[in-house]
PDB file of N, CA and C in Angstrom:
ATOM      1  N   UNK A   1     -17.734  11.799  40.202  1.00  0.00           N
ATOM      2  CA  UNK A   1     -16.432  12.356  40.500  1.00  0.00           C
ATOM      3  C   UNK A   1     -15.634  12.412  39.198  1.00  0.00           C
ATOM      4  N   UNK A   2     -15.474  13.440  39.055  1.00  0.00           N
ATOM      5  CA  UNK A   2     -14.325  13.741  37.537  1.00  0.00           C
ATOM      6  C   UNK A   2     -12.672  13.418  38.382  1.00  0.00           C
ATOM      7  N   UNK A   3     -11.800  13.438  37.421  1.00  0.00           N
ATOM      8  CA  UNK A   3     -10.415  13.269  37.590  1.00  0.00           C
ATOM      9  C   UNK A   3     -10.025  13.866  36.764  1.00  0.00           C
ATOM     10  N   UNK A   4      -8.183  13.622  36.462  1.00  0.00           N
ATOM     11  CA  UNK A   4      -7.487  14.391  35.752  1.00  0.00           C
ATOM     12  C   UNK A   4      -5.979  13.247  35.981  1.00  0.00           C
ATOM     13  N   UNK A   5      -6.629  12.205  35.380  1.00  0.00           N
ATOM     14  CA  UNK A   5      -5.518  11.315  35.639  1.00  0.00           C
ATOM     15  C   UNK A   5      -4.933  10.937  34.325  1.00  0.00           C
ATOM     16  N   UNK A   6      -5.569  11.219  32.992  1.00  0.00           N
ATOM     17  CA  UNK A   6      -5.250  11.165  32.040  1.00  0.00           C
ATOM     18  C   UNK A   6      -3.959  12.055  31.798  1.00  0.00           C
ATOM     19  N   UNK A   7      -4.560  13.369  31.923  1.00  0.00           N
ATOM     20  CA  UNK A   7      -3.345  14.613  31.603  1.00  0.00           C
ATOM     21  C   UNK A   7      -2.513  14.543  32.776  1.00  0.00           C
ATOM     22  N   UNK A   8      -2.562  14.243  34.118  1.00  0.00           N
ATOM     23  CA  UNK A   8      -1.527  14.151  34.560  1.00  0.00           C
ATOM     24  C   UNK A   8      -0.797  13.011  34.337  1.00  0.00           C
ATOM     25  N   UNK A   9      -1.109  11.876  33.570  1.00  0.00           N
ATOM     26  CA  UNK A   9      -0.457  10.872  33.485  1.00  0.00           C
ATOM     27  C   UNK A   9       0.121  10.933  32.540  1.00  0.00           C
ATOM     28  N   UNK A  10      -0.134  11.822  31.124  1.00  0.00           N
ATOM     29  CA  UNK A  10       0.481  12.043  30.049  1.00  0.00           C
ATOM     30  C   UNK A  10       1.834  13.071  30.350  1.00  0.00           C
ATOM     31  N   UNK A  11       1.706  14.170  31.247  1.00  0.00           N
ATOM     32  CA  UNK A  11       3.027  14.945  31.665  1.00  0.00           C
ATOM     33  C   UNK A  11       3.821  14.101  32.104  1.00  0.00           C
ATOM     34  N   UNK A  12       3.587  13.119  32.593  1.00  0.00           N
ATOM     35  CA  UNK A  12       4.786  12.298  32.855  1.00  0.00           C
ATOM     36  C   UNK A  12       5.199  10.846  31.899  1.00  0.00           C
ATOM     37  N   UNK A  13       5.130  11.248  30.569  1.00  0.00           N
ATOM     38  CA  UNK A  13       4.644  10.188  29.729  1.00  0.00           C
ATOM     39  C   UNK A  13       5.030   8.791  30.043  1.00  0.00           C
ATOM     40  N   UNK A  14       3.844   8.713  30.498  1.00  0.00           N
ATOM     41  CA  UNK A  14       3.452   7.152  30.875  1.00  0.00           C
ATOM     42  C   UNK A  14       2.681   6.322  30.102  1.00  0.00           C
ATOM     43  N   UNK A  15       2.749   5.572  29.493  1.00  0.00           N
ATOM     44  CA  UNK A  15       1.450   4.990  28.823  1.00  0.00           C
ATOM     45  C   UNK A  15       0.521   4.089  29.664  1.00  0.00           C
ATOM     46  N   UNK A  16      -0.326   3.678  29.255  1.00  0.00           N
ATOM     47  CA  UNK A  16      -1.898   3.533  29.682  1.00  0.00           C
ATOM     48  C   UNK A  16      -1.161   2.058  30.582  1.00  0.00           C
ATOM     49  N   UNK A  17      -0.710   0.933  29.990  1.00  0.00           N
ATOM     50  CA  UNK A  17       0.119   0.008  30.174  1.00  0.00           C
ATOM     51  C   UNK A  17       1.318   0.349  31.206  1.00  0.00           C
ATOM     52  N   UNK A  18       1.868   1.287  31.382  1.00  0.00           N
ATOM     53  CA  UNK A  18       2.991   1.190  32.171  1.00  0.00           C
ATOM     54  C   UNK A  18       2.049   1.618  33.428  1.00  0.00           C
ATOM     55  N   UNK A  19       1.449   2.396  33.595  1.00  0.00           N
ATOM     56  CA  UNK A  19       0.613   2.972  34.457  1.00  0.00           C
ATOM     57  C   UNK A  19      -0.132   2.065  35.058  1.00  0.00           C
ATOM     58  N   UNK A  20      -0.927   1.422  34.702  1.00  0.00           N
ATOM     59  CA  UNK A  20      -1.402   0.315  35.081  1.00  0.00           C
ATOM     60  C   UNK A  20      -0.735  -0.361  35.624  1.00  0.00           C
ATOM     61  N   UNK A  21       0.221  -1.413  35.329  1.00  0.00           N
ATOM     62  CA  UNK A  21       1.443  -2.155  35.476  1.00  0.00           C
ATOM     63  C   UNK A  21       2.091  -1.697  36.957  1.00  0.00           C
ATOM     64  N   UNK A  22       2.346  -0.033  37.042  1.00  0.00           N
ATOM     65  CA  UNK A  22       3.355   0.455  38.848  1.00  0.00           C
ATOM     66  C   UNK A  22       2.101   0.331  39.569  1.00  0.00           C
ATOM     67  N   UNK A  23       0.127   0.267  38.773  1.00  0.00           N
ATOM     68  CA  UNK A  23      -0.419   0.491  40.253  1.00  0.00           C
ATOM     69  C   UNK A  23      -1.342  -0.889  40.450  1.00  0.00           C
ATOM     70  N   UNK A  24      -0.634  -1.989  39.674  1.00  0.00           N
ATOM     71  CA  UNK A  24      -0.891  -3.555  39.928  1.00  0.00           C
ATOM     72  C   UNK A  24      -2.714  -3.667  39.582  1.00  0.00           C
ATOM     73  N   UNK A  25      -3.055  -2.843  38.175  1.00  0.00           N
ATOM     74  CA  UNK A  25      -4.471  -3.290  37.761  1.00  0.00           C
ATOM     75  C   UNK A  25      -4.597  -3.148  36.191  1.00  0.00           C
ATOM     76  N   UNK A  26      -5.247  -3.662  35.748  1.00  0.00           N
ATOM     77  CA  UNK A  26      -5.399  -3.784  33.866  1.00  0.00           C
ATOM     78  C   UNK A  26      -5.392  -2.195  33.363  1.00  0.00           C
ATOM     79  N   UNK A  27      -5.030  -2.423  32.589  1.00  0.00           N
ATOM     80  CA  UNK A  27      -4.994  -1.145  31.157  1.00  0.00           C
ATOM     81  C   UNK A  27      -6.628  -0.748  31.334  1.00  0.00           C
ATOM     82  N   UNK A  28      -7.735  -1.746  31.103  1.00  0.00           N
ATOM     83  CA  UNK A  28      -8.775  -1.564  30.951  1.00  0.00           C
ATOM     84  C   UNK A  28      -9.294  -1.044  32.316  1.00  0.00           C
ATOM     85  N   UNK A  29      -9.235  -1.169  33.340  1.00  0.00           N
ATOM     86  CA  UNK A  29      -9.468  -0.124  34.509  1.00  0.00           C
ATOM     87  C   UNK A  29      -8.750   1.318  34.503  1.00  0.00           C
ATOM     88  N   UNK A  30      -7.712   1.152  34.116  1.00  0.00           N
ATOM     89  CA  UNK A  30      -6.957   2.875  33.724  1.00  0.00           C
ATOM     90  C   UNK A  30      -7.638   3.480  32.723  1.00  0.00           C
ATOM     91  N   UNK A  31      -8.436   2.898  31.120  1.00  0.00           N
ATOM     92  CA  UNK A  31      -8.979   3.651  30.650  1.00  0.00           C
ATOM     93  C   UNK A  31     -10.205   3.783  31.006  1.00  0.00           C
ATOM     94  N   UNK A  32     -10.974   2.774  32.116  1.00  0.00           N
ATOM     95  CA  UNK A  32     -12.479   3.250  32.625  1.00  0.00           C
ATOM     96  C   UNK A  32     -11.983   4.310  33.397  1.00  0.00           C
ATOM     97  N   UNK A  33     -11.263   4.378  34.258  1.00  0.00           N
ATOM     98  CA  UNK A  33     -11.165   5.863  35.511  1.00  0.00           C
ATOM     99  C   UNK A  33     -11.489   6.870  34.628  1.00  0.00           C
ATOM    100  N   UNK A  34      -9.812   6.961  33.452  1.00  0.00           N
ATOM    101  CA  UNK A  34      -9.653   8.504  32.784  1.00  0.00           C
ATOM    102  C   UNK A  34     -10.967   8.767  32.074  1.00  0.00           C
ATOM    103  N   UNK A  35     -11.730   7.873  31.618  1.00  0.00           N
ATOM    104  CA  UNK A  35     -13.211   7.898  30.939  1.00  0.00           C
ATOM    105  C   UNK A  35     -14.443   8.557  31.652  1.00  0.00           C
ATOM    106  N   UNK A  36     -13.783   8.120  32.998  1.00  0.00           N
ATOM    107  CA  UNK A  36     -15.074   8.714  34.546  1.00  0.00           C
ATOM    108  C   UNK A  36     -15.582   7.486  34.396  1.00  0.00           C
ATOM    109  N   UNK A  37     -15.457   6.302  34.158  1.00  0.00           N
ATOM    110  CA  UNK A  37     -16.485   5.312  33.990  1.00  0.00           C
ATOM    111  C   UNK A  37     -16.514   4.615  35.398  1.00  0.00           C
ATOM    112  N   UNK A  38     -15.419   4.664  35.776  1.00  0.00           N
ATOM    113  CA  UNK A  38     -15.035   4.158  36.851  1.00  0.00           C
ATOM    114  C   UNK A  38     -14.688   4.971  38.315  1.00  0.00           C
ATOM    115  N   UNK A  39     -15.051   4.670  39.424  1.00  0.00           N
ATOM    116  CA  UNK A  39     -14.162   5.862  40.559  1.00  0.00           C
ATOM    117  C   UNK A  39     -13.467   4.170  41.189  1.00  0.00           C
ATOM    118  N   UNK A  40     -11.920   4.768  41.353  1.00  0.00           N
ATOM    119  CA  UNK A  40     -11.281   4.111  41.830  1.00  0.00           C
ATOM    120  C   UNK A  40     -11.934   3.868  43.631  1.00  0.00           C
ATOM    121  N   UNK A  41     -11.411   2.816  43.672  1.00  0.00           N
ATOM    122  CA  UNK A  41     -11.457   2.720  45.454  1.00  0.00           C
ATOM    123  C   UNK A  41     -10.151   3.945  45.988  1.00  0.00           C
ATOM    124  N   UNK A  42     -10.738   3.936  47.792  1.00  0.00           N
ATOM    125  CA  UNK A  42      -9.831   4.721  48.230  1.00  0.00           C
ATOM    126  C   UNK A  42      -8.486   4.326  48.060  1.00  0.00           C
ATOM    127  N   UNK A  43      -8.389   3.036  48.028  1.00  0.00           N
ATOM    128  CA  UNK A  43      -6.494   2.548  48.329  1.00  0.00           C
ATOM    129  C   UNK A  43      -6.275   3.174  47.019  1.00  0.00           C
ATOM    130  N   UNK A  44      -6.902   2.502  45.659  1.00  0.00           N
ATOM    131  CA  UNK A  44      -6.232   2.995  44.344  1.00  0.00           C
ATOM    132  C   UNK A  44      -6.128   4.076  44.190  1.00  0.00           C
ATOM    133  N   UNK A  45      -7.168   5.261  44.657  1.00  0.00           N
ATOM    134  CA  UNK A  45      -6.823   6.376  44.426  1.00  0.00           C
ATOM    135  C   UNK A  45      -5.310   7.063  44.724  1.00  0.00           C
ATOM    136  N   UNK A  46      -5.311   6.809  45.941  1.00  0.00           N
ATOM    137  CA  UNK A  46      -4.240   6.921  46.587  1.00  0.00           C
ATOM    138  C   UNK A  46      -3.037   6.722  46.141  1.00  0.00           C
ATOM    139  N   UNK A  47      -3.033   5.615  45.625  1.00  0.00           N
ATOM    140  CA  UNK A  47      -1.679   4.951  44.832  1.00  0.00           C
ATOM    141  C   UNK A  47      -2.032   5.902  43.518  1.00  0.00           C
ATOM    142  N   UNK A  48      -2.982   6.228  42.824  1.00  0.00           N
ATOM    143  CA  UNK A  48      -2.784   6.822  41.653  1.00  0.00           C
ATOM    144  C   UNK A  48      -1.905   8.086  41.903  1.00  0.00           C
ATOM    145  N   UNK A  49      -2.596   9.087  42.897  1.00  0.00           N
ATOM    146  CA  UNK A  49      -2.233  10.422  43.315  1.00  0.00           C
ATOM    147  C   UNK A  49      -0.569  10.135  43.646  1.00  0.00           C
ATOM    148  N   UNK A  50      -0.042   9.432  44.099  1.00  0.00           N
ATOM    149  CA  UNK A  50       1.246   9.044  44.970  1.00  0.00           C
ATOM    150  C   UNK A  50       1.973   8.733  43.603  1.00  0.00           C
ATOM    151  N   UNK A  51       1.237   8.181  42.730  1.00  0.00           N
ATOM    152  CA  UNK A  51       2.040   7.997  41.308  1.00  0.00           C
ATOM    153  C   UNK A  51       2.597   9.195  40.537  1.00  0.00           C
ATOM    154  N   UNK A  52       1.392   9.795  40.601  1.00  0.00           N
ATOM    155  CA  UNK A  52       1.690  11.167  39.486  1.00  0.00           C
ATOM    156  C   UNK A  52       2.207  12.283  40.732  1.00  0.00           C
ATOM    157  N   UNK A  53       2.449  11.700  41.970  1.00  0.00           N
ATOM    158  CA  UNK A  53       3.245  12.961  42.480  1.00  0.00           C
ATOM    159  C   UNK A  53       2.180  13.951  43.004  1.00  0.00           C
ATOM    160  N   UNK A  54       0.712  13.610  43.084  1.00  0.00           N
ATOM    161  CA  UNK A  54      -0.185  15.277  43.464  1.00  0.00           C
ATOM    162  C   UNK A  54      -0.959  14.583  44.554  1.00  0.00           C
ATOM    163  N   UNK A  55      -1.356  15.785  45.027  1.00  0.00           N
ATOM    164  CA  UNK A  55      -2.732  15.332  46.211  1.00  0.00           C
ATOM    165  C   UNK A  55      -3.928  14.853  45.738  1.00  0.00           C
ATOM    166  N   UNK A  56      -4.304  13.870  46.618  1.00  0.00           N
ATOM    167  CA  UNK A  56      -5.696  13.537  45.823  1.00  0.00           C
ATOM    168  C   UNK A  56      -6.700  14.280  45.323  1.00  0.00           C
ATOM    169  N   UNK A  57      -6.840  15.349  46.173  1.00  0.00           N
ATOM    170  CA  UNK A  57      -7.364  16.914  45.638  1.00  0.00           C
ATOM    171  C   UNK A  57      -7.280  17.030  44.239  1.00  0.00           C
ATOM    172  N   UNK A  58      -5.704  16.855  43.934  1.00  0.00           N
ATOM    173  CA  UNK A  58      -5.693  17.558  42.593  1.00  0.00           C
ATOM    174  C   UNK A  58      -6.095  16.354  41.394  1.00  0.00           C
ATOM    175  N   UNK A  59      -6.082  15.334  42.109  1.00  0.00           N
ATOM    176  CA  UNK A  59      -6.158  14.441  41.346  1.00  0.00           C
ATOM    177  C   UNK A  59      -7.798  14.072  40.525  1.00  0.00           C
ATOM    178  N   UNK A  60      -8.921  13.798  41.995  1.00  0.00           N
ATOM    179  CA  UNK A  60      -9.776  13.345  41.981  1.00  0.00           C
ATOM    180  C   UNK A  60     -10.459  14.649  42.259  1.00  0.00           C
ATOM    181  N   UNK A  61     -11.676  15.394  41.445  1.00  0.00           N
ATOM    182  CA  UNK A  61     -12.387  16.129  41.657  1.00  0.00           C
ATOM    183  C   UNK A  61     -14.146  15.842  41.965  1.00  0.00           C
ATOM    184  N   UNK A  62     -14.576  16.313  43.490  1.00  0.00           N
ATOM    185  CA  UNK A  62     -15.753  15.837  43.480  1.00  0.00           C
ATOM    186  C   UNK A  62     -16.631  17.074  42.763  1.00  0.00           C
ATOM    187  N   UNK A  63     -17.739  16.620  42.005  1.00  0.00           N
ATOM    188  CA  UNK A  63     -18.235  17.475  41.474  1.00  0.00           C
ATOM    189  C   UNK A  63     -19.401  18.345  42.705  1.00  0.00           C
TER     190      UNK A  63
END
């Protein structure tokens, strides 16, 4: 599963740290997601998408 949580997280300039911090998990899990290294669970996703304001759709892309 690709994402787009990086660039949407940068339009709302957030850093890697603050981002982390509103969705209660390490810096180092925010840069595995934006990396693809990682697929969030459903709750986090959720909270990510609800963060940056988009549908999970736009958020999380299944390939």
């Amino acid at each position: 599963m690709k994402n787009r949580v990086r660039e949407l997280r940068k339009q709302l300039n957030l850093t890697q740290e603050e981002f982390a911090k509103s969705l209660g998990v390490t810096r180092q899990t925010v840069i595995a997601i934006e990396n693809n290294k990682h697929n969030p669970t459903l709750v986090l996703a959720i909270k990510i998408a609800r963060l940056l304001n988009k549908p999970v759709e736009m958020v999380f892309i299944l390939e």
